[in-house]
C-alpha atoms as a PDB file:
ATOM      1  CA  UNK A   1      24.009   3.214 -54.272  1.00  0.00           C
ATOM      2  CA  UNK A   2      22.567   6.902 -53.749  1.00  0.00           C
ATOM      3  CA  UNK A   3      24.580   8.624 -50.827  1.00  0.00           C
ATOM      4  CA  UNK A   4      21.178   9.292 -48.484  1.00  0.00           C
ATOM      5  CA  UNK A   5      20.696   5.312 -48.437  1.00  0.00           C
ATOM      6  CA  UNK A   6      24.337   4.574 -47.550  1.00  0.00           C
ATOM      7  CA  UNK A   7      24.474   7.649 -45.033  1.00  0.00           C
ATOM      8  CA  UNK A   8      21.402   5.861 -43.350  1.00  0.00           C
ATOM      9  CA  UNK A   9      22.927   2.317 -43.379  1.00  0.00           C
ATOM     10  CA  UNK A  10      26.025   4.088 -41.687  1.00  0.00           C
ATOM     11  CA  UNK A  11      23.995   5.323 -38.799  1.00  0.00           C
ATOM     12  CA  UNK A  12      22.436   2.185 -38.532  1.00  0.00           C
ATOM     13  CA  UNK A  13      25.045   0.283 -38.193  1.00  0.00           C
ATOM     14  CA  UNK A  14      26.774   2.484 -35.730  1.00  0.00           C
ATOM     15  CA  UNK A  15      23.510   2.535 -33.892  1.00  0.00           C
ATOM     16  CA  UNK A  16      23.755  -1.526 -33.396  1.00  0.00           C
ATOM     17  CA  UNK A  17      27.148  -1.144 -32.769  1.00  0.00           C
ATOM     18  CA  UNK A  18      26.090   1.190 -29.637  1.00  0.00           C
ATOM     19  CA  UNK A  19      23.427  -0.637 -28.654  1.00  0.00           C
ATOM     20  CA  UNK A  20      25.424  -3.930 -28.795  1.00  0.00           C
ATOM     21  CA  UNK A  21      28.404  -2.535 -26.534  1.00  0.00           C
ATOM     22  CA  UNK A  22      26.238  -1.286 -24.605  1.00  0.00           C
ATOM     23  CA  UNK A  23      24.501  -4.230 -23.821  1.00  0.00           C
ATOM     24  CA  UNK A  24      27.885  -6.109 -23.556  1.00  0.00           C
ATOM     25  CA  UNK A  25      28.714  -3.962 -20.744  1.00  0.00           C
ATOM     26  CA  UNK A  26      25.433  -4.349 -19.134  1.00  0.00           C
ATOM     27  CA  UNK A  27      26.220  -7.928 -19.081  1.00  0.00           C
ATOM     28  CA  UNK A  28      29.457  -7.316 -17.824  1.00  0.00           C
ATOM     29  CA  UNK A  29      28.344  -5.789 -15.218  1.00  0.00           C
ATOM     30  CA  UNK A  30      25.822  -7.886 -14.263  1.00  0.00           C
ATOM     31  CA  UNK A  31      28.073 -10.535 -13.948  1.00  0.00           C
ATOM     32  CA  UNK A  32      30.676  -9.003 -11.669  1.00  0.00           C
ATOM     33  CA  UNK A  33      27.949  -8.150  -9.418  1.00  0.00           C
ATOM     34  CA  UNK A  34      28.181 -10.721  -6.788  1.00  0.00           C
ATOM     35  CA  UNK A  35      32.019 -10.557  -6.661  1.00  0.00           C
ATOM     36  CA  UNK A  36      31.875  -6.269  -6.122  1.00  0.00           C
ATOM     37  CA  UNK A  37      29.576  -6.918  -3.668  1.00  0.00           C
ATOM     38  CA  UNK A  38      31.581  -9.671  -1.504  1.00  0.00           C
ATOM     39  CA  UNK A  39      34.896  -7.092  -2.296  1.00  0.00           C
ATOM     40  CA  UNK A  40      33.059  -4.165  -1.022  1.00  0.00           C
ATOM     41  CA  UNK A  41      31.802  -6.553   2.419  1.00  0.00           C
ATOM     42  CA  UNK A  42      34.948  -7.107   2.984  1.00  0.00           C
ATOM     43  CA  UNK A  43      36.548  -3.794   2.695  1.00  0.00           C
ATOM     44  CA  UNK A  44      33.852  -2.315   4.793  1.00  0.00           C
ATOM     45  CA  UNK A  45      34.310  -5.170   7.527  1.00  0.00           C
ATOM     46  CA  UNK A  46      38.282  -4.707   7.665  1.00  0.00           C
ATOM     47  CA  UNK A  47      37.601  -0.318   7.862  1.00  0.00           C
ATOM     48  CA  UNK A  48      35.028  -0.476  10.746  1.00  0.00           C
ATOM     49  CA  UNK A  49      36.449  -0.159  14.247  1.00  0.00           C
ATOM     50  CA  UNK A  50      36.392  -3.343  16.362  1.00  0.00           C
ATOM     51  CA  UNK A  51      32.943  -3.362  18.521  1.00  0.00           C
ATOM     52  CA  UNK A  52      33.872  -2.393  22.550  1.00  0.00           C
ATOM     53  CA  UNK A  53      32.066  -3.635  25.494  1.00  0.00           C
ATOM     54  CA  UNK A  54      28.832  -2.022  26.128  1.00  0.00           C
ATOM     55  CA  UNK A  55      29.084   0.815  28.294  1.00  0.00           C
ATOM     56  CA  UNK A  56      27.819  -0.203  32.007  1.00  0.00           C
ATOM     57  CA  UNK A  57      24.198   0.150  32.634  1.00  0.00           C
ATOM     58  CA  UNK A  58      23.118   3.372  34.674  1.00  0.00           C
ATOM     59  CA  UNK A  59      21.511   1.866  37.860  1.00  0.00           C
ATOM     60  CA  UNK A  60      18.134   3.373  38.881  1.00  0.00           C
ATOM     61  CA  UNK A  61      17.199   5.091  42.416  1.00  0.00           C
ATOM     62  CA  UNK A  62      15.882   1.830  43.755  1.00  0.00           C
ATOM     63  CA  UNK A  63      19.267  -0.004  42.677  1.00  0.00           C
ATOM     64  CA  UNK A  64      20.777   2.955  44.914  1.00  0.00           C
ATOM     65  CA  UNK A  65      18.765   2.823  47.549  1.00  0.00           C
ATOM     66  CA  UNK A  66      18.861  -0.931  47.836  1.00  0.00           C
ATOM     67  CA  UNK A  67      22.381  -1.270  48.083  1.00  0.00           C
ATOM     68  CA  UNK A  68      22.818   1.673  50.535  1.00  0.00           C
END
């Protein structure tokens, strides 16, 4: 077999072998997705602070003026 045809069968094959790694890890990834996302929920719900009371509503000049 002349060496130009098996140099290009080389870099063929190592071209599928890319592309099918590749798309194994695409895959992968794909199918972790819904897990990382339900991990990263609930990391970000334990991190936030716990939600205070509102602060009290600022009365208006009639409010005042009612009550005094």
């Amino acid at each position: 077999m002349p060496v130009i045809i098996e140099a290009i069968l080389v870099s063929a094959g190592m071209l599928v072998m890319f592309g099918l790694a590749f798309l194994a890890l695409f895959l992968l990834a794909i199918t972790m997705m819904p897990i990382e996302r339900g991990l990263s929920k609930m990391i970000w719900d334990a991190t936030m602070p716990k939600k205070t009371a509102p602060p009290p509503q600022k009365g208006s000049f009639r409010d005042f003026s009612t009550k005094h």
